[in-house]
PDB file of N, CA and C in Angstrom:
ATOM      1  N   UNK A   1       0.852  -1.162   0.000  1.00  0.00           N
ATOM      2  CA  UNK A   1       0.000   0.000   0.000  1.00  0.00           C
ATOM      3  C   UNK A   1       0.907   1.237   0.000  1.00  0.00           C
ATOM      4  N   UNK A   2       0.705   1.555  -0.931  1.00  0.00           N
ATOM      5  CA  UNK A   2       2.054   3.257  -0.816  1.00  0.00           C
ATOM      6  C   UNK A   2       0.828   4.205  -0.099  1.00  0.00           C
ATOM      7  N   UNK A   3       1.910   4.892   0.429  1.00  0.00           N
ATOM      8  CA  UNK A   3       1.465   6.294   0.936  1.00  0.00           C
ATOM      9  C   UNK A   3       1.278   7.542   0.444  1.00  0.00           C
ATOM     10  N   UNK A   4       0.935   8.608   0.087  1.00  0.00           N
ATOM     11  CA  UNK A   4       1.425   9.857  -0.656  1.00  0.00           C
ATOM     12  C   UNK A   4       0.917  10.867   0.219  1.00  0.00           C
ATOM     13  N   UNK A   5       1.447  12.455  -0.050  1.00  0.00           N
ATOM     14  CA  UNK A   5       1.055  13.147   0.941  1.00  0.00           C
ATOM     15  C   UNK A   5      -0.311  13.994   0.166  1.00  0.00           C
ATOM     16  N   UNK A   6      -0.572  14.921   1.453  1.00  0.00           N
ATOM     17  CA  UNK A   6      -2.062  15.625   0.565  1.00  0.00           C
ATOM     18  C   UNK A   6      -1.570  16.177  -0.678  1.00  0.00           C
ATOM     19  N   UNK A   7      -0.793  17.212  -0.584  1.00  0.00           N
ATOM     20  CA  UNK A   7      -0.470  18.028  -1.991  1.00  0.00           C
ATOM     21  C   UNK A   7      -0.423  17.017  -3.234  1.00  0.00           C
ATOM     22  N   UNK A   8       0.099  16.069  -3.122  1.00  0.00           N
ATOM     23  CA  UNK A   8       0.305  14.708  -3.754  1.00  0.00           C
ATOM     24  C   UNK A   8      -1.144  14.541  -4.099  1.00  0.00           C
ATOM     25  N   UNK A   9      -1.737  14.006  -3.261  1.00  0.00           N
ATOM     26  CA  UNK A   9      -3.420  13.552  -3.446  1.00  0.00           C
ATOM     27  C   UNK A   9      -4.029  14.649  -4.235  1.00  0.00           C
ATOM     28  N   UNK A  10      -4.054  15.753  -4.034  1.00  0.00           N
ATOM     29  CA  UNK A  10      -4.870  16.808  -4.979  1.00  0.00           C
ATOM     30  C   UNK A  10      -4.538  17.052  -5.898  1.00  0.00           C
ATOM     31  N   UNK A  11      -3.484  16.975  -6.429  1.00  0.00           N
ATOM     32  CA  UNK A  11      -2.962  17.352  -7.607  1.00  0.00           C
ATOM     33  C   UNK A  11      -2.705  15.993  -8.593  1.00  0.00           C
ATOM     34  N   UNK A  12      -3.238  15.040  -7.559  1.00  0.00           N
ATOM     35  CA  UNK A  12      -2.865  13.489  -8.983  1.00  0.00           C
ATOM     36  C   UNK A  12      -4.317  12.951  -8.326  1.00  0.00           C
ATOM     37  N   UNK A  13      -5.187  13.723  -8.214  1.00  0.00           N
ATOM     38  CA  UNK A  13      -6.187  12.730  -7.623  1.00  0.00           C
ATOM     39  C   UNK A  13      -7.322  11.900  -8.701  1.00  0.00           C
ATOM     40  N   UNK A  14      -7.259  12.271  -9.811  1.00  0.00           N
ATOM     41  CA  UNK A  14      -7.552  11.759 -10.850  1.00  0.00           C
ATOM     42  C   UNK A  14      -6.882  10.215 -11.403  1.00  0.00           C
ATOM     43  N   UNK A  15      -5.509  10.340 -11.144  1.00  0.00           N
ATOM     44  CA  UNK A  15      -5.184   8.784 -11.693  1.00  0.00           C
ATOM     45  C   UNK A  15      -4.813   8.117 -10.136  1.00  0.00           C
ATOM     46  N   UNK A  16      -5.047   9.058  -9.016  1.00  0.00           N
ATOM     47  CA  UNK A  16      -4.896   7.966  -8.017  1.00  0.00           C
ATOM     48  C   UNK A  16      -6.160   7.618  -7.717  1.00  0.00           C
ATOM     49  N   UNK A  17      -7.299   7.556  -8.185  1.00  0.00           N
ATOM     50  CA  UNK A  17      -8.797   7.052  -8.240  1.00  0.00           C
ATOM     51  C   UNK A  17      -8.550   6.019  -9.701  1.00  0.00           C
ATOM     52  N   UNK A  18      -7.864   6.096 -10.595  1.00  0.00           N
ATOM     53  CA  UNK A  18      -8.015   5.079 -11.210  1.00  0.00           C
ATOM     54  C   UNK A  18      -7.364   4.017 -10.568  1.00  0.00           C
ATOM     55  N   UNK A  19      -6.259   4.685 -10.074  1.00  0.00           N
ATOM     56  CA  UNK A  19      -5.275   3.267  -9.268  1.00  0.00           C
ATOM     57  C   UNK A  19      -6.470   2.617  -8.413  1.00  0.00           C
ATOM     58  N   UNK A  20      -7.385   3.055  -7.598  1.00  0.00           N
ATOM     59  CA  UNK A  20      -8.230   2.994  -6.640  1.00  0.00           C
ATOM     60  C   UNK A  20      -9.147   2.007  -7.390  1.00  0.00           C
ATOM     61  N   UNK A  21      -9.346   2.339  -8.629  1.00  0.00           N
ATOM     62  CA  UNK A  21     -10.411   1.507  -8.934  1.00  0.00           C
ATOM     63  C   UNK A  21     -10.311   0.181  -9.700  1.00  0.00           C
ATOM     64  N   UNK A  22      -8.738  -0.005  -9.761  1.00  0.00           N
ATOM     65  CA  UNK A  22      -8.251  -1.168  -9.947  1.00  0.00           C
ATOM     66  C   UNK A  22      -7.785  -1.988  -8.885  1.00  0.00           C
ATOM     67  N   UNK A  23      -8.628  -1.113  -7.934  1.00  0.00           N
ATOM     68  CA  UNK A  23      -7.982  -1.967  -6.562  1.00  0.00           C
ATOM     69  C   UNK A  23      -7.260  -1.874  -5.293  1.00  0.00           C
ATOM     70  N   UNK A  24      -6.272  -1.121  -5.931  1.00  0.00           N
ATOM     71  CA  UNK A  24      -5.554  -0.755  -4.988  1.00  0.00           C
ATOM     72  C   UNK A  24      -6.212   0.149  -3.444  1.00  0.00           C
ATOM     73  N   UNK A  25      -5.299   0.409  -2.785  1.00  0.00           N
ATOM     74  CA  UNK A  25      -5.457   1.101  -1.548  1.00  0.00           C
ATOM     75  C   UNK A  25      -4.409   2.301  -1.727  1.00  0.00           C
ATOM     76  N   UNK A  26      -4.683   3.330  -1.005  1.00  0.00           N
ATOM     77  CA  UNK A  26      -3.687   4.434  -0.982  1.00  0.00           C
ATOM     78  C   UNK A  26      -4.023   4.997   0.372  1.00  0.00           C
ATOM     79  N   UNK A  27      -2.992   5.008   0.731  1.00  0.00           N
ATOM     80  CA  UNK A  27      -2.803   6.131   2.128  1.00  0.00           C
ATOM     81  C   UNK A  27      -3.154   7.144   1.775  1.00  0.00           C
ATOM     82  N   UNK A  28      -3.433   8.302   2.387  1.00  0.00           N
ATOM     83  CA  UNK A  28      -2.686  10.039   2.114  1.00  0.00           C
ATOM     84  C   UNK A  28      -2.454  10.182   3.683  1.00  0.00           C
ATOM     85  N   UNK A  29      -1.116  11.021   3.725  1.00  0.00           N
ATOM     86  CA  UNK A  29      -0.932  11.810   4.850  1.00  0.00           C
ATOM     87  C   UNK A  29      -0.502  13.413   4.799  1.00  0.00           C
ATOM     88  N   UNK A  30      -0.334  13.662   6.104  1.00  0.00           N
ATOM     89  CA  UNK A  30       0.177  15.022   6.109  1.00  0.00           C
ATOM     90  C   UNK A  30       0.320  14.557   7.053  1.00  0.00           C
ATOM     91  N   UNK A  31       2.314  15.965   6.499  1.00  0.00           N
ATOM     92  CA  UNK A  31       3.215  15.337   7.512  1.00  0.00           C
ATOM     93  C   UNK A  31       3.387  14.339   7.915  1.00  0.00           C
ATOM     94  N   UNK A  32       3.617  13.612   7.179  1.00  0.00           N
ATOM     95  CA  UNK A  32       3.926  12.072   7.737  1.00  0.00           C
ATOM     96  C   UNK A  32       3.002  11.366   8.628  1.00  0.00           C
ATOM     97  N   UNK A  33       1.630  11.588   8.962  1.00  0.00           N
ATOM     98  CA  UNK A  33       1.054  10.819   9.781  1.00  0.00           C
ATOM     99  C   UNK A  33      -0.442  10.917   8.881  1.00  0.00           C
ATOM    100  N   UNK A  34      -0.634   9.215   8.671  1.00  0.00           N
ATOM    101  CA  UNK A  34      -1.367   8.763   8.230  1.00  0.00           C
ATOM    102  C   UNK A  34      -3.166   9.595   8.451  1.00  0.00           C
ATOM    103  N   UNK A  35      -3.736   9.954   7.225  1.00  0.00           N
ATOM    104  CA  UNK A  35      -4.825  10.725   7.685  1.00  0.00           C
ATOM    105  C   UNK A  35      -6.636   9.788   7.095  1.00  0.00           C
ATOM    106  N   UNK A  36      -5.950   9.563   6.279  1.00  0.00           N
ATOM    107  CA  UNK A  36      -6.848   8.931   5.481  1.00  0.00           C
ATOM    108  C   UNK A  36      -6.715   7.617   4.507  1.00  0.00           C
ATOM    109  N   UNK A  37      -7.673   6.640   3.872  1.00  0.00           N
ATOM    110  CA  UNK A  37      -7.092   5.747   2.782  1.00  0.00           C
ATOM    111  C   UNK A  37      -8.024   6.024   1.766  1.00  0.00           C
ATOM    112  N   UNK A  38      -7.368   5.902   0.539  1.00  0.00           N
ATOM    113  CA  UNK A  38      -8.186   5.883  -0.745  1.00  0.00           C
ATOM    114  C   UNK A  38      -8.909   3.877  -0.959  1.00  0.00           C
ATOM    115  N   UNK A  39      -9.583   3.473  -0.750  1.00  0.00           N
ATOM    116  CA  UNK A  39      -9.617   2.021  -1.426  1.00  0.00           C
ATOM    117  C   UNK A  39     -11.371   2.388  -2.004  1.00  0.00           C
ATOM    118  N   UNK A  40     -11.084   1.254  -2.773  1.00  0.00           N
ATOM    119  CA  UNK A  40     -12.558   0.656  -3.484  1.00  0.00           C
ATOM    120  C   UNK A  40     -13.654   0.600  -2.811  1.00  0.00           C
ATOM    121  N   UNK A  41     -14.341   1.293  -3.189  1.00  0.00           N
ATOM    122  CA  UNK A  41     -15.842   0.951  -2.349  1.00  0.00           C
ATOM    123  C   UNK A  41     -16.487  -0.324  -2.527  1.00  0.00           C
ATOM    124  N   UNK A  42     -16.875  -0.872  -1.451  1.00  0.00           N
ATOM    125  CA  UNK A  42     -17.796  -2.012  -1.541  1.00  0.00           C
ATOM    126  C   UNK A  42     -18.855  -1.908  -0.577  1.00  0.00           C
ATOM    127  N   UNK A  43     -20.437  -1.689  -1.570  1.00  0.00           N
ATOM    128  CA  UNK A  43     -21.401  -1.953  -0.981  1.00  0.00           C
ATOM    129  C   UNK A  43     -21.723  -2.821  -0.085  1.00  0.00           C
ATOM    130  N   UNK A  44     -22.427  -2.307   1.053  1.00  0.00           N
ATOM    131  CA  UNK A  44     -22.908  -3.248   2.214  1.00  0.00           C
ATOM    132  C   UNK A  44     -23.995  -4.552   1.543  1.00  0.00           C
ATOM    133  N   UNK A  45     -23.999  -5.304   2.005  1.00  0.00           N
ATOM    134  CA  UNK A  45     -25.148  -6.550   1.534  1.00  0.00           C
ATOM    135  C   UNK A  45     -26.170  -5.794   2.283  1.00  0.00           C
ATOM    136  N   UNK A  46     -27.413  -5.853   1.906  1.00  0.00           N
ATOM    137  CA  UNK A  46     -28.673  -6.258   2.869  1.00  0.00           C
ATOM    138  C   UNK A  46     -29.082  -7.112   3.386  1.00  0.00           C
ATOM    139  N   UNK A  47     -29.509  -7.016   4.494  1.00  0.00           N
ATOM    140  CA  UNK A  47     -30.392  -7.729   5.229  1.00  0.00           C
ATOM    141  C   UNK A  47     -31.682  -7.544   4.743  1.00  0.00           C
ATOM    142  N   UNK A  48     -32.778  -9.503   5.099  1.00  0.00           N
ATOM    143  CA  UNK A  48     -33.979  -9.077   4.429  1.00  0.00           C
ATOM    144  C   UNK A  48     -34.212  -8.919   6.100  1.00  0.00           C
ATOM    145  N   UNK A  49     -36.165  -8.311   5.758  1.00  0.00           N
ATOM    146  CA  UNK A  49     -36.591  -8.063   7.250  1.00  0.00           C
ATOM    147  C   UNK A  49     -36.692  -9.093   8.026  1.00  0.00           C
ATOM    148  N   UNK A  50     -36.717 -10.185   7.756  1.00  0.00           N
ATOM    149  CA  UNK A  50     -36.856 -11.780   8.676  1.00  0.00           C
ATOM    150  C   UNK A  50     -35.336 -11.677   9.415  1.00  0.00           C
ATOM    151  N   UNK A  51     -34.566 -11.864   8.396  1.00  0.00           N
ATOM    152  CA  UNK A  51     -33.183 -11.683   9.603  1.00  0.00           C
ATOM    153  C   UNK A  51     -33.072 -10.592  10.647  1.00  0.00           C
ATOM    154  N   UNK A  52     -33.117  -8.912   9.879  1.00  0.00           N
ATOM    155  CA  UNK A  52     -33.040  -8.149  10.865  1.00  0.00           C
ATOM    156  C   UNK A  52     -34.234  -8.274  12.266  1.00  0.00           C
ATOM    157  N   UNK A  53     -35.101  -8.445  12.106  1.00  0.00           N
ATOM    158  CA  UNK A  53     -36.072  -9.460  13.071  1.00  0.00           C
ATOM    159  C   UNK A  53     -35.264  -9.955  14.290  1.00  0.00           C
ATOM    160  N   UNK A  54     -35.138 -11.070  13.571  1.00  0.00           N
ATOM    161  CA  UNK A  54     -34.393 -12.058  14.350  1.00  0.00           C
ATOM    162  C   UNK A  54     -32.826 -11.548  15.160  1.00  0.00           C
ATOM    163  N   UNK A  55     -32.180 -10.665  14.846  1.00  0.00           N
ATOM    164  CA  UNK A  55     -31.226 -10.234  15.465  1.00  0.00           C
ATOM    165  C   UNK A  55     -31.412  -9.469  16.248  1.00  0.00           C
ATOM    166  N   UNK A  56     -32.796  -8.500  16.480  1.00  0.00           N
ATOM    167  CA  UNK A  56     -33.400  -7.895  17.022  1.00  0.00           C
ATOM    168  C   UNK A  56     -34.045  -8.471  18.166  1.00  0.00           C
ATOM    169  N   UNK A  57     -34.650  -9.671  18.038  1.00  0.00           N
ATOM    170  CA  UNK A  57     -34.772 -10.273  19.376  1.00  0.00           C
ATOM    171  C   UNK A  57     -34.079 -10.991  19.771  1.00  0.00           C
ATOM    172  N   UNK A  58     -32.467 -11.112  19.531  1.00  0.00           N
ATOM    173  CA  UNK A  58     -31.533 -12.256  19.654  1.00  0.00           C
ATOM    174  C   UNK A  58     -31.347 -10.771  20.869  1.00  0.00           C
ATOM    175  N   UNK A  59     -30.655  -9.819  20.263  1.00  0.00           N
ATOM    176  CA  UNK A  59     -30.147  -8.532  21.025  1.00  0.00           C
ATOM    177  C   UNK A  59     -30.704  -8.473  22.928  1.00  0.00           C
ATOM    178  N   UNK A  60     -32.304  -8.230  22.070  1.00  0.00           N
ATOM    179  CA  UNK A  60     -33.111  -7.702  23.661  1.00  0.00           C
ATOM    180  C   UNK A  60     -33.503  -8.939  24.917  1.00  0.00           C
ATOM    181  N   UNK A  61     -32.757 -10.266  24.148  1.00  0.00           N
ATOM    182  CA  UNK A  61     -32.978 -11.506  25.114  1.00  0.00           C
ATOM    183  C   UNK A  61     -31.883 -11.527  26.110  1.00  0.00           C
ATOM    184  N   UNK A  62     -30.291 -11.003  25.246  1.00  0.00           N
ATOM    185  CA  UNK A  62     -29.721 -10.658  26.393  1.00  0.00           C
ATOM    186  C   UNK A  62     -29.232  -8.961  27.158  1.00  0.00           C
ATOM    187  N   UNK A  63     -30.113  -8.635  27.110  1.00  0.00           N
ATOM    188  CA  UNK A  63     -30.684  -7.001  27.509  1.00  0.00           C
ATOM    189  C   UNK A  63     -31.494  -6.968  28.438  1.00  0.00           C
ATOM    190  N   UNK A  64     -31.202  -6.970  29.838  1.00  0.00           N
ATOM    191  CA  UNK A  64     -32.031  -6.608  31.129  1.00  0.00           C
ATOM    192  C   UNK A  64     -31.953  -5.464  31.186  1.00  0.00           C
ATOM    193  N   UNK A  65     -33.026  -4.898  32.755  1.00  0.00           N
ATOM    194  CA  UNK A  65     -32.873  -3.882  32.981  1.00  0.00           C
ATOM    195  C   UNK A  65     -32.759  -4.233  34.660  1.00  0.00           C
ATOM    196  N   UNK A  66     -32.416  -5.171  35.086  1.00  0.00           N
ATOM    197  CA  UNK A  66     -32.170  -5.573  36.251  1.00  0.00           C
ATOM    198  C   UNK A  66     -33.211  -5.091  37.336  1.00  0.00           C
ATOM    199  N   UNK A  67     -34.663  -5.130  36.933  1.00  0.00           N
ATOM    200  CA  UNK A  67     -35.416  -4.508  38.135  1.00  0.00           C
ATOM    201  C   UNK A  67     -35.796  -3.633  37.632  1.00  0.00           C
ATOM    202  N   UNK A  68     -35.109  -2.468  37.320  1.00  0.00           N
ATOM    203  CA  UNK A  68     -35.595  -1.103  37.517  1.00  0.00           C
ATOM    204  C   UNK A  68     -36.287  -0.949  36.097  1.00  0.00           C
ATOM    205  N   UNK A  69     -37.625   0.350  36.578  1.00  0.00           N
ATOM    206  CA  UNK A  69     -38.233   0.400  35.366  1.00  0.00           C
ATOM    207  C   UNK A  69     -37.903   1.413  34.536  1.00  0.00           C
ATOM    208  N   UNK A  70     -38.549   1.543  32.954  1.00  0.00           N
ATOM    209  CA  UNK A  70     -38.479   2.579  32.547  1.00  0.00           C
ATOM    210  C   UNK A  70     -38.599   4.138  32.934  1.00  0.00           C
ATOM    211  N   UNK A  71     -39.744   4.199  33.872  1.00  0.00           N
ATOM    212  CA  UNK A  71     -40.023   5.690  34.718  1.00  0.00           C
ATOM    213  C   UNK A  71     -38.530   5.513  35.411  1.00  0.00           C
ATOM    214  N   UNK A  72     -38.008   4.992  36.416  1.00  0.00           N
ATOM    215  CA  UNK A  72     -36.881   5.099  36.822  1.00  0.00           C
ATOM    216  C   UNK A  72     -35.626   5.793  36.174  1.00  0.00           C
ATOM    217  N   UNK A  73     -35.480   4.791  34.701  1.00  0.00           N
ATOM    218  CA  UNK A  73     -34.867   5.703  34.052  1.00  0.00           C
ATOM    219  C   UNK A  73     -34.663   6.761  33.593  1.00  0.00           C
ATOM    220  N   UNK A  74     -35.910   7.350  33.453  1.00  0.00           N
ATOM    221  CA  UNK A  74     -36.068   8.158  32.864  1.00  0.00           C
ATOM    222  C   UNK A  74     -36.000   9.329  33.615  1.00  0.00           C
ATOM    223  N   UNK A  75     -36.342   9.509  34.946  1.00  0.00           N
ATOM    224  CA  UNK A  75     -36.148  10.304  36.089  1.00  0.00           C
ATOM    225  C   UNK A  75     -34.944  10.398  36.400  1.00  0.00           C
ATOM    226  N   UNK A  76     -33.863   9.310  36.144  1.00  0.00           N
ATOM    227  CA  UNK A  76     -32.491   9.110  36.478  1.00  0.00           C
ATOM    228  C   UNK A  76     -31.669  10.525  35.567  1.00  0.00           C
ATOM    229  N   UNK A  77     -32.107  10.173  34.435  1.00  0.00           N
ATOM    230  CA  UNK A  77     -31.829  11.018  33.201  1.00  0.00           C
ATOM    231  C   UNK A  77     -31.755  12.479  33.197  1.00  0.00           C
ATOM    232  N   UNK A  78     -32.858  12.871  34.244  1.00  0.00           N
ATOM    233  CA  UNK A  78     -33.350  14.223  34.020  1.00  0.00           C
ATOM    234  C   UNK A  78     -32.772  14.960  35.357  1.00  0.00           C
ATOM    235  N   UNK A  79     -32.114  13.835  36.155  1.00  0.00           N
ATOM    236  CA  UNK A  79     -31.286  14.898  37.316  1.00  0.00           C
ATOM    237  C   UNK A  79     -30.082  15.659  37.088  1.00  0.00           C
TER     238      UNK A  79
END
């Protein structure tokens, strides 16, 4: 993965997006400390609604509130 600095990045940022879109990765920094990376975008998958569902009550099964109720909280909140 090469690095390049900003001035670098703005002024070649045209063929360092083609490099990008063949794949590669690119650093940019300033001053020598890493700020950002150029890589390929890759879309997230979806979830259909049956899964997100299901992870949703996988979540709140292990999610107590140990006793205390919502009014509790919520009074807790507002001190």
């Amino acid at each position: 993965m090469e690095t390049v600095g900003v001035y670098k990045a703005k002024t070649h940022l045209p063929k360092l997006l083609e490099r990008v879109k063949k794949g590669e990765r690119i650093i940019i920094s300033k001053h020598g400390i890493p700020i950002a990376v150029l890589q390929p975008f890759a879309p997230q998958e979806k979830s259909d609604a049956a899964t997100v569902i299901m992870e949703i009550r996988r979540l709140r099964e292990k999610c107590h509130l140990s006793g205390i109720s919502i009014r509790e909280m919520i009074d807790e909140g507002r001190r």
